[in-house]
N, C-alpha and C. Protein backbone atom coordinates (compact mmCIF):
# COMPACT_ATOMS: atom_id res chain seq x y z
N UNK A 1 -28.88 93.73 216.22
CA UNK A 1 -27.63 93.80 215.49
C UNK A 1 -27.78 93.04 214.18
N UNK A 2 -27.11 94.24 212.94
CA UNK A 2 -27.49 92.75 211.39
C UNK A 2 -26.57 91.68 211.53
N UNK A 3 -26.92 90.81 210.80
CA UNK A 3 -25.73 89.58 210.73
C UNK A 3 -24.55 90.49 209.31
N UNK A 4 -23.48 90.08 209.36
CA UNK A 4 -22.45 90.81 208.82
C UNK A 4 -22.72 89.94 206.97
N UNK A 5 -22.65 91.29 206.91
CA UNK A 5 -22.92 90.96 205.42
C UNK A 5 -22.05 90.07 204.32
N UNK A 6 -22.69 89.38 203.42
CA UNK A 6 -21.92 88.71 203.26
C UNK A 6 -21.03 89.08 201.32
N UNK A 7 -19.80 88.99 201.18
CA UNK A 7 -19.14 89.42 200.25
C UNK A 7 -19.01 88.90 198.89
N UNK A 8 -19.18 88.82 198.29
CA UNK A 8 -18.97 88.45 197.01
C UNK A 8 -17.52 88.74 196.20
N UNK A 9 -17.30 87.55 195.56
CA UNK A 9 -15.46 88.25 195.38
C UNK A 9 -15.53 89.16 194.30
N UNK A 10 -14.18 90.08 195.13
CA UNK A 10 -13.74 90.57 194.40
C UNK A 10 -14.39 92.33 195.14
N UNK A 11 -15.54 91.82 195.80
CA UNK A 11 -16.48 93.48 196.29
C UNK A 11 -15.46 93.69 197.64
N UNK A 12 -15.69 94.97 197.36
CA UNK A 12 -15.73 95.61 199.01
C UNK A 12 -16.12 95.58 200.22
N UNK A 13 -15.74 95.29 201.20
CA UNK A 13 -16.66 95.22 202.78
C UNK A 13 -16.63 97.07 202.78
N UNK A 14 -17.62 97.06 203.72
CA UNK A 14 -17.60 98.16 204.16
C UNK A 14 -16.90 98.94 205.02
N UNK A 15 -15.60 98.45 205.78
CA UNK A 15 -14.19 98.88 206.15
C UNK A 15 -13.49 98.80 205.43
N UNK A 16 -13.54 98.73 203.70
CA UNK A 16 -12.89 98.93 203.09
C UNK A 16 -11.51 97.87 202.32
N UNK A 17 -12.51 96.48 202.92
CA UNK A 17 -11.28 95.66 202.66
C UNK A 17 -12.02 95.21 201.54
N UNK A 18 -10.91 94.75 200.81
CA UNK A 18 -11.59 94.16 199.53
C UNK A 18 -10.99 92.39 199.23
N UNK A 19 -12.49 91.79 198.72
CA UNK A 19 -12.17 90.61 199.10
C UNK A 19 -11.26 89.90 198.30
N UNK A 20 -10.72 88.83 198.61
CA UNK A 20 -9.68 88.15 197.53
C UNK A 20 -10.72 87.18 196.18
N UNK A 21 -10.20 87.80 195.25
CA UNK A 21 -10.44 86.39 194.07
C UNK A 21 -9.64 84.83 194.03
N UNK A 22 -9.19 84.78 194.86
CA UNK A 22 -8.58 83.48 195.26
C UNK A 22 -9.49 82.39 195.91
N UNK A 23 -9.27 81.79 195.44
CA UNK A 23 -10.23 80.45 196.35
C UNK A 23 -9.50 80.05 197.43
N UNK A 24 -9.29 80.15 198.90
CA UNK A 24 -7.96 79.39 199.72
C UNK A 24 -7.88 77.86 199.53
N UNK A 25 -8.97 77.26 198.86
CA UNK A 25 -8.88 75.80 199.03
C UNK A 25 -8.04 75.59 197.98
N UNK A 26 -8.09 76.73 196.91
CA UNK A 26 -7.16 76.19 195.72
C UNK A 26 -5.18 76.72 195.92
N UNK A 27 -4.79 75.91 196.13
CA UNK A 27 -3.18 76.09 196.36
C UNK A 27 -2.24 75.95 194.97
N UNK A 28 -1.37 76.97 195.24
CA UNK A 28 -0.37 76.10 193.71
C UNK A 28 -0.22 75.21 194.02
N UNK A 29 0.66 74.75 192.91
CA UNK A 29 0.94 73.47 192.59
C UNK A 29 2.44 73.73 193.56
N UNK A 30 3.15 72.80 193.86
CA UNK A 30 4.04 72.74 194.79
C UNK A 30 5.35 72.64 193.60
N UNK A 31 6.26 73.26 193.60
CA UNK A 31 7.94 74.00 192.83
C UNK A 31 8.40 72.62 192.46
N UNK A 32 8.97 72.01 191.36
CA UNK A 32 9.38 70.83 190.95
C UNK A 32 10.86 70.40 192.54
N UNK A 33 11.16 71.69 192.77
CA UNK A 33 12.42 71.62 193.86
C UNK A 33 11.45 71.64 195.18
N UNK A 34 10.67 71.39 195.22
CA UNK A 34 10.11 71.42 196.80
C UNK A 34 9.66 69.58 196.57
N UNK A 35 9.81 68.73 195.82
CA UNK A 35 9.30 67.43 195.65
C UNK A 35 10.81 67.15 196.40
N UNK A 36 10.25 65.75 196.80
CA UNK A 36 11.20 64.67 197.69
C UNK A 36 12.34 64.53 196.59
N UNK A 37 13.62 64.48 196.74
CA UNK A 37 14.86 64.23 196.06
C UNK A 37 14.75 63.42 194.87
N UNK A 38 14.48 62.11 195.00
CA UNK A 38 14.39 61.29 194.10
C UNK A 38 12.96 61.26 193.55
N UNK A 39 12.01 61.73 193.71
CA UNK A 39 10.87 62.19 192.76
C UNK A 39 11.81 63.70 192.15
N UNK A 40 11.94 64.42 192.02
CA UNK A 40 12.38 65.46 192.10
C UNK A 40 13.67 65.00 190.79
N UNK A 41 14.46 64.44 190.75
CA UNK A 41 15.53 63.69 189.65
C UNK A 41 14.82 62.66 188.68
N UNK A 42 13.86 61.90 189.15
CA UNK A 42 13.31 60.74 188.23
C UNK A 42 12.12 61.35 187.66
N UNK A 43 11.53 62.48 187.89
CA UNK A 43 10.17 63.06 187.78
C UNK A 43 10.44 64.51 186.58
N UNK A 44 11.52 64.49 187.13
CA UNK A 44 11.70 66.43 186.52
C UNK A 44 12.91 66.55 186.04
N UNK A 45 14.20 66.37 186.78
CA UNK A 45 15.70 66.61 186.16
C UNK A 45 15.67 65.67 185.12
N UNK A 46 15.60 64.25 185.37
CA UNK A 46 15.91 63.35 184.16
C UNK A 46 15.56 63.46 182.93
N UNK A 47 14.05 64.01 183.26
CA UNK A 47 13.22 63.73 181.75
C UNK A 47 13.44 64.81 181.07
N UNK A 48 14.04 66.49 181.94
CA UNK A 48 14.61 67.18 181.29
C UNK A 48 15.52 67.35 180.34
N UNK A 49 16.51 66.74 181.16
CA UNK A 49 17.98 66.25 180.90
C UNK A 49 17.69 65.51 179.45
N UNK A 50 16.70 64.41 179.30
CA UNK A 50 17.13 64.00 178.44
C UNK A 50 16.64 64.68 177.24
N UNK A 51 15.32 65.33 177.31
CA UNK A 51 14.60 65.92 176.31
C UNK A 51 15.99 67.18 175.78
N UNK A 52 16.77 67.70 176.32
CA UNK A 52 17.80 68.66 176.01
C UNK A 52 19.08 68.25 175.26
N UNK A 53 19.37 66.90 175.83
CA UNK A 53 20.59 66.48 175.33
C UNK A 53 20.10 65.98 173.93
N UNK A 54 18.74 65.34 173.65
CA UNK A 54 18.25 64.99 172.31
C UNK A 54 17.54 65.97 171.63
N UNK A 55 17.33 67.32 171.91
CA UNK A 55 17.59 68.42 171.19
C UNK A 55 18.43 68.81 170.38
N UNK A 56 19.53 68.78 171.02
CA UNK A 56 21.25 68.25 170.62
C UNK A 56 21.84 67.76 169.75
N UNK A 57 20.76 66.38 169.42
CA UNK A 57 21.31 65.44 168.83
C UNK A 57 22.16 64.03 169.73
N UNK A 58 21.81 64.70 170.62
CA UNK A 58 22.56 63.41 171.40
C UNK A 58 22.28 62.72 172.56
N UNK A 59 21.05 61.82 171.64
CA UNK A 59 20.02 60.62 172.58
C UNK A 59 20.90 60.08 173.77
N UNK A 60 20.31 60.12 175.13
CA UNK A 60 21.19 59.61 176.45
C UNK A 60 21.22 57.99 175.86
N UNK A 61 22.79 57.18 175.90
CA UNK A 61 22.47 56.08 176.21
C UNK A 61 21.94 55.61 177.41
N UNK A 62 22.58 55.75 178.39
CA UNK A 62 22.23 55.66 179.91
C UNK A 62 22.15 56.99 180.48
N UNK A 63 21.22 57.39 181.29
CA UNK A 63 20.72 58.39 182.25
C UNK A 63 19.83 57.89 183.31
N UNK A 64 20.28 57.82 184.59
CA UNK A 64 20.10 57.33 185.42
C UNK A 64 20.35 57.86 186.98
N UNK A 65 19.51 57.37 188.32
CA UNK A 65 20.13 57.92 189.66
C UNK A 65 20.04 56.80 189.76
N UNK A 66 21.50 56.43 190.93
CA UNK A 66 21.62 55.71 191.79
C UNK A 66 22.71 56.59 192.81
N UNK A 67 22.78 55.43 193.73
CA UNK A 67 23.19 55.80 195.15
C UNK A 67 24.52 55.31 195.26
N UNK A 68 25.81 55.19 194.79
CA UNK A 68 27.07 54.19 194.79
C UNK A 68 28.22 55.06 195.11
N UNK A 69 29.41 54.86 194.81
CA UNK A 69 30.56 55.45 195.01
C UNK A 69 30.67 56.44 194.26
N UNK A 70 31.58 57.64 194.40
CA UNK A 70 32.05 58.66 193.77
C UNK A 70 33.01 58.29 193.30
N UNK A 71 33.10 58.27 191.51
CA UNK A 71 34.15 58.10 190.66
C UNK A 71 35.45 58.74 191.53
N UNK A 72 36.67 58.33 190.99
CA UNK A 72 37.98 58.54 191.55
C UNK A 72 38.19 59.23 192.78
N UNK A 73 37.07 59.42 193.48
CA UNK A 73 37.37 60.03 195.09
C UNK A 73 36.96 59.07 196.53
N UNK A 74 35.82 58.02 195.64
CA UNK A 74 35.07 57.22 196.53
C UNK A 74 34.06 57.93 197.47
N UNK A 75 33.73 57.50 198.16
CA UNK A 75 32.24 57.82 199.12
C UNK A 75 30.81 57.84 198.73
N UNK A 76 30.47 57.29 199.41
CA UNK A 76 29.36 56.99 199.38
C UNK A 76 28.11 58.19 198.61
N UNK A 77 27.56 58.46 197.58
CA UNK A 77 26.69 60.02 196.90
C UNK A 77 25.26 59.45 196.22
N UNK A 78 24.51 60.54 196.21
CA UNK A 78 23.38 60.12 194.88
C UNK A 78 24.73 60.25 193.47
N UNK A 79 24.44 59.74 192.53
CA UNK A 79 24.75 60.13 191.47
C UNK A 79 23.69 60.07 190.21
N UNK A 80 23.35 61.42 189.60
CA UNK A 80 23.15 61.11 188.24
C UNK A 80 23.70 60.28 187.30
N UNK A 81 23.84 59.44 186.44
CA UNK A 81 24.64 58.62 185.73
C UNK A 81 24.58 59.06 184.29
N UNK A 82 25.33 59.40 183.15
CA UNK A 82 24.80 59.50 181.98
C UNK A 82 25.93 59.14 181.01
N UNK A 83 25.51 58.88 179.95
CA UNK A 83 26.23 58.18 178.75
C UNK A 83 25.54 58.81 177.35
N UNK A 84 26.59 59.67 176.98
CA UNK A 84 26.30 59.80 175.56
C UNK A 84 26.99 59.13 174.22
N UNK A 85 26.17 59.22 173.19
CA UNK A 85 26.97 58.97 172.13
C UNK A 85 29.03 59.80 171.74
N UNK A 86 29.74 59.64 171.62
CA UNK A 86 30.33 58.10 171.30
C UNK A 86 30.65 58.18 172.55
N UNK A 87 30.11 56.86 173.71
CA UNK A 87 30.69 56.66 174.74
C UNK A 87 31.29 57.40 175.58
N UNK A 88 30.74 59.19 175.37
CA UNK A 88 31.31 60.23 177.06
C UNK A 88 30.42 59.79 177.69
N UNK A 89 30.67 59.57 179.13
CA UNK A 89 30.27 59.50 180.48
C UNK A 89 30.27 60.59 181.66
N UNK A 90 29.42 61.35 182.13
CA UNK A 90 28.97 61.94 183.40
C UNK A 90 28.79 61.55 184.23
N UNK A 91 29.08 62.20 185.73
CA UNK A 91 28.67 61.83 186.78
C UNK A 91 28.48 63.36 187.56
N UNK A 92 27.02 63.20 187.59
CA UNK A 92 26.75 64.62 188.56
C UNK A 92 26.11 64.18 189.84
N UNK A 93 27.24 64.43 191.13
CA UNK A 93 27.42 63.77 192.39
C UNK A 93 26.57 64.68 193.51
N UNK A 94 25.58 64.10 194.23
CA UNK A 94 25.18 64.88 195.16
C UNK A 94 25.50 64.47 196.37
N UNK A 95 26.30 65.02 197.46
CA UNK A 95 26.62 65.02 198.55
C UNK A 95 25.71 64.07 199.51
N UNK A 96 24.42 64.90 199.18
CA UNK A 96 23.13 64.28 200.19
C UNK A 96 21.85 64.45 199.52
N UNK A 97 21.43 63.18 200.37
CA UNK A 97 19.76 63.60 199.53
C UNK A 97 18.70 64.58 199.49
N UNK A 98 19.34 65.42 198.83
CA UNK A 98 19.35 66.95 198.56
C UNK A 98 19.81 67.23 197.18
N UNK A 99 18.94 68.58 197.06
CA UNK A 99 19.04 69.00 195.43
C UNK A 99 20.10 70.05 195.82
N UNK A 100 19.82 70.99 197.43
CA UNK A 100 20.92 72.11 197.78
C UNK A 100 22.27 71.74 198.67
N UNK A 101 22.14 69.99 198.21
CA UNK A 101 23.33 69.63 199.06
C UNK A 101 24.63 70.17 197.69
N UNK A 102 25.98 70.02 198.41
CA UNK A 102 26.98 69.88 197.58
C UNK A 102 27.44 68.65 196.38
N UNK A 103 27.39 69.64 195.45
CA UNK A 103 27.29 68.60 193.98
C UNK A 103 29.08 68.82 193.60
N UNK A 104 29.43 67.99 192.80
CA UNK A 104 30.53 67.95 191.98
C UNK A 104 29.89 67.02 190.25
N UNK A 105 30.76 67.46 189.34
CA UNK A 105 30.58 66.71 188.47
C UNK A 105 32.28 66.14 187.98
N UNK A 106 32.19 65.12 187.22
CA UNK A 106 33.00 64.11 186.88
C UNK A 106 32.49 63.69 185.24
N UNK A 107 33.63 63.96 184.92
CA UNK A 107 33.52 63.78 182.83
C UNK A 107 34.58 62.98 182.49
N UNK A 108 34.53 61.69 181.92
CA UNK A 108 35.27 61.10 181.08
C UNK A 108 35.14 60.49 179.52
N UNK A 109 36.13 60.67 178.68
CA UNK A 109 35.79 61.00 177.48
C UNK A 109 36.02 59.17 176.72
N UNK A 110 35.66 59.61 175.71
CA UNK A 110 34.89 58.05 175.26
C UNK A 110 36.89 57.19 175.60
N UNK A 111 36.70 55.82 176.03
CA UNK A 111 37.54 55.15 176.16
C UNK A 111 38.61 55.43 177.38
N UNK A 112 38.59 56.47 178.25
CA UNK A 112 39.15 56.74 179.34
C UNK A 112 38.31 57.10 180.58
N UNK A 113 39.03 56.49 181.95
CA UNK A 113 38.70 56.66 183.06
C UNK A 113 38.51 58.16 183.59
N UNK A 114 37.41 58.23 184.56
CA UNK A 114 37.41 59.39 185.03
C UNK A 114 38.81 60.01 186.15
N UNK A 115 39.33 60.96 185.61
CA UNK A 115 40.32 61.54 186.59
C UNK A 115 40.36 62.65 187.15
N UNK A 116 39.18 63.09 186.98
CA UNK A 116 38.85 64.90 187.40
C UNK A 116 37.83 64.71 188.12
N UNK A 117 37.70 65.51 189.18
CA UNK A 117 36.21 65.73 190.18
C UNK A 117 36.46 66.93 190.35
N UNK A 118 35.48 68.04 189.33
CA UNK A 118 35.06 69.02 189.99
C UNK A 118 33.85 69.76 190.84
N UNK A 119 34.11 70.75 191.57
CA UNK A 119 32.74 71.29 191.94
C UNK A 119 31.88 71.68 191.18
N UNK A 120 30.88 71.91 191.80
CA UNK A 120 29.42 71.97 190.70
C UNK A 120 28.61 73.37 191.24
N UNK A 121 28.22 73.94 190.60
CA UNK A 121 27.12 74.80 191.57
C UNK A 121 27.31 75.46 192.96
N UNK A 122 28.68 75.63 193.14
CA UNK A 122 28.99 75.83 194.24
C UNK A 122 28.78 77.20 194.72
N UNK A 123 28.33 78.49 194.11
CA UNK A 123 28.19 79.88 194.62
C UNK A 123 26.23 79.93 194.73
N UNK A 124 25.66 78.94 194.04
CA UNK A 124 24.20 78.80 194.72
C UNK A 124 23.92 78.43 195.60
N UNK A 125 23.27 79.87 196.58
CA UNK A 125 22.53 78.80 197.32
C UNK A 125 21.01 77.99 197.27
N UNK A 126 20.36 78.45 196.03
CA UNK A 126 19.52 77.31 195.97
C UNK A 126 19.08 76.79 194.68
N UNK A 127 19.05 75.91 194.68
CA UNK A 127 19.26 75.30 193.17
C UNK A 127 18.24 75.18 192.83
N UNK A 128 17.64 75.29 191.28
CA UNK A 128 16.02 75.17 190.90
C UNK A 128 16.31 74.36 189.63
N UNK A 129 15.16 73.84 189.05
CA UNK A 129 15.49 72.63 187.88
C UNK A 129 15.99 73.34 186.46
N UNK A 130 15.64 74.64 186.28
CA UNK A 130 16.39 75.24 185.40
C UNK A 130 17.74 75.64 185.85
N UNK A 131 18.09 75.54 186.74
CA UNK A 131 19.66 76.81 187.35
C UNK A 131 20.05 75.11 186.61
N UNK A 132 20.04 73.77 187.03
CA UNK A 132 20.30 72.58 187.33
C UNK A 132 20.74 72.01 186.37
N UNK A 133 19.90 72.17 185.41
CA UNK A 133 19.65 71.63 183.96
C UNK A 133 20.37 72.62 183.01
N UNK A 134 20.65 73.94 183.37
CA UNK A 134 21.21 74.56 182.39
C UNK A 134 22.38 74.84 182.57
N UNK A 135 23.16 74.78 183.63
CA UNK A 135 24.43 74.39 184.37
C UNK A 135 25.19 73.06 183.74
N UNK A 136 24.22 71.81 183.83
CA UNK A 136 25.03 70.55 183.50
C UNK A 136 25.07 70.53 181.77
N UNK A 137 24.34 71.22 181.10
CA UNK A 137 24.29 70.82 179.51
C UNK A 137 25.51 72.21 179.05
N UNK A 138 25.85 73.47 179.95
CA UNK A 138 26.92 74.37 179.58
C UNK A 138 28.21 73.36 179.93
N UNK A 139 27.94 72.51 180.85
CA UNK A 139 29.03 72.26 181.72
C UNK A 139 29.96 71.10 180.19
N UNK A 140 28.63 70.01 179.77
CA UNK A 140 28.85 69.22 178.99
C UNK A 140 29.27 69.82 177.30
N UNK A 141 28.45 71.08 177.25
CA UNK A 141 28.94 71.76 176.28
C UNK A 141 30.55 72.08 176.08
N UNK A 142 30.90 72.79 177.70
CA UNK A 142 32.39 72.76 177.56
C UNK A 142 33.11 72.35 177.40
N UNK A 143 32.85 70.63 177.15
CA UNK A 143 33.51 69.65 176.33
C UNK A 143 33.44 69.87 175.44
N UNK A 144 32.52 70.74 174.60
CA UNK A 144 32.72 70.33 173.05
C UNK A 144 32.20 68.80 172.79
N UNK A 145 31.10 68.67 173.86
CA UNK A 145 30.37 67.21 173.36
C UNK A 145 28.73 67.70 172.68
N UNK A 146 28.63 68.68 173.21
CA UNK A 146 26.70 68.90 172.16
C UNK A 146 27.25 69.39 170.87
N UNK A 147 27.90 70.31 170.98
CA UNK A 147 27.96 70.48 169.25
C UNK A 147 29.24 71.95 169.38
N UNK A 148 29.86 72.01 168.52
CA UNK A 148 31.64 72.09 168.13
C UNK A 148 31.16 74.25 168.83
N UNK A 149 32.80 74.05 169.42
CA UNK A 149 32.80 75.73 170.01
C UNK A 149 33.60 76.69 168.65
């Protein structure tokens, strides 16, 4: 019996299968949304976030995650934190430590408290760093804070 021949990529076996040009040892790279939560916000959303808003014209004072209360509703959330020039403030709230958990955002305008909590993203079901990023800068747009409607 021969020993089974051996393939070269990209050739044909002789049942007709043809071999892969893929290396299996080589894997993609793993989806910025498949990283752990907070790599995933400090690694990819943030540095987005900020590179967009200073596209803009409007360098983050503060942009930040932490873990604290939800403006005017309370409970315990991740929150994005952000501060733009003149003094508007964001808060984009994640439910859980999760990018496909339930988000709300929260906008208060320079010199007043936050009094609105709305939903965020709520007809996705899965959120990716562009759906994410281009959601919160329309959202901030609709203020009429990046630049005049």
């Amino acid at each position: 019996m021969n020993p089974p021949k051996k393939i070269d990529e990209g050739q044909t076996s002789q049942d007709g299968v043809k071999s892969s040009n893929i290396d299996p040892s080589e894997k993609k790279p793993p989806k910025p949304e498949d990283k752990p939560f907070q790599n995933f916000i400090n690694e990819e959303f943030i540095p987005c976030l900020r590179k967009a808003l200073s596209d803009h014209g409007k360098l983050p004072i503060t942009l930040s995650l932490t873990q604290e209360n939800r403006p005017v509703v309370g409970g315990q959330c991740w929150i994005v934190k952000g501060e733009i020039h003149p003094a508007r403030r964001f808060w984009l709230c994640f439910s859980e430590e999760a990018i496909n958990s339930k988000k709300t955002i929260i906008l208060a305008e320079t010199g007043t408290e936050p009094s609105l909590l709305e939903s965020f993203l709520i007809d996705e079901k899965r959120t990716t760093l562009a759906l994410l990023l281009s959601r919160t800068l329309q959202r901030l747009n609709g203020q009429k804070w990046l630049s005049p409607n």
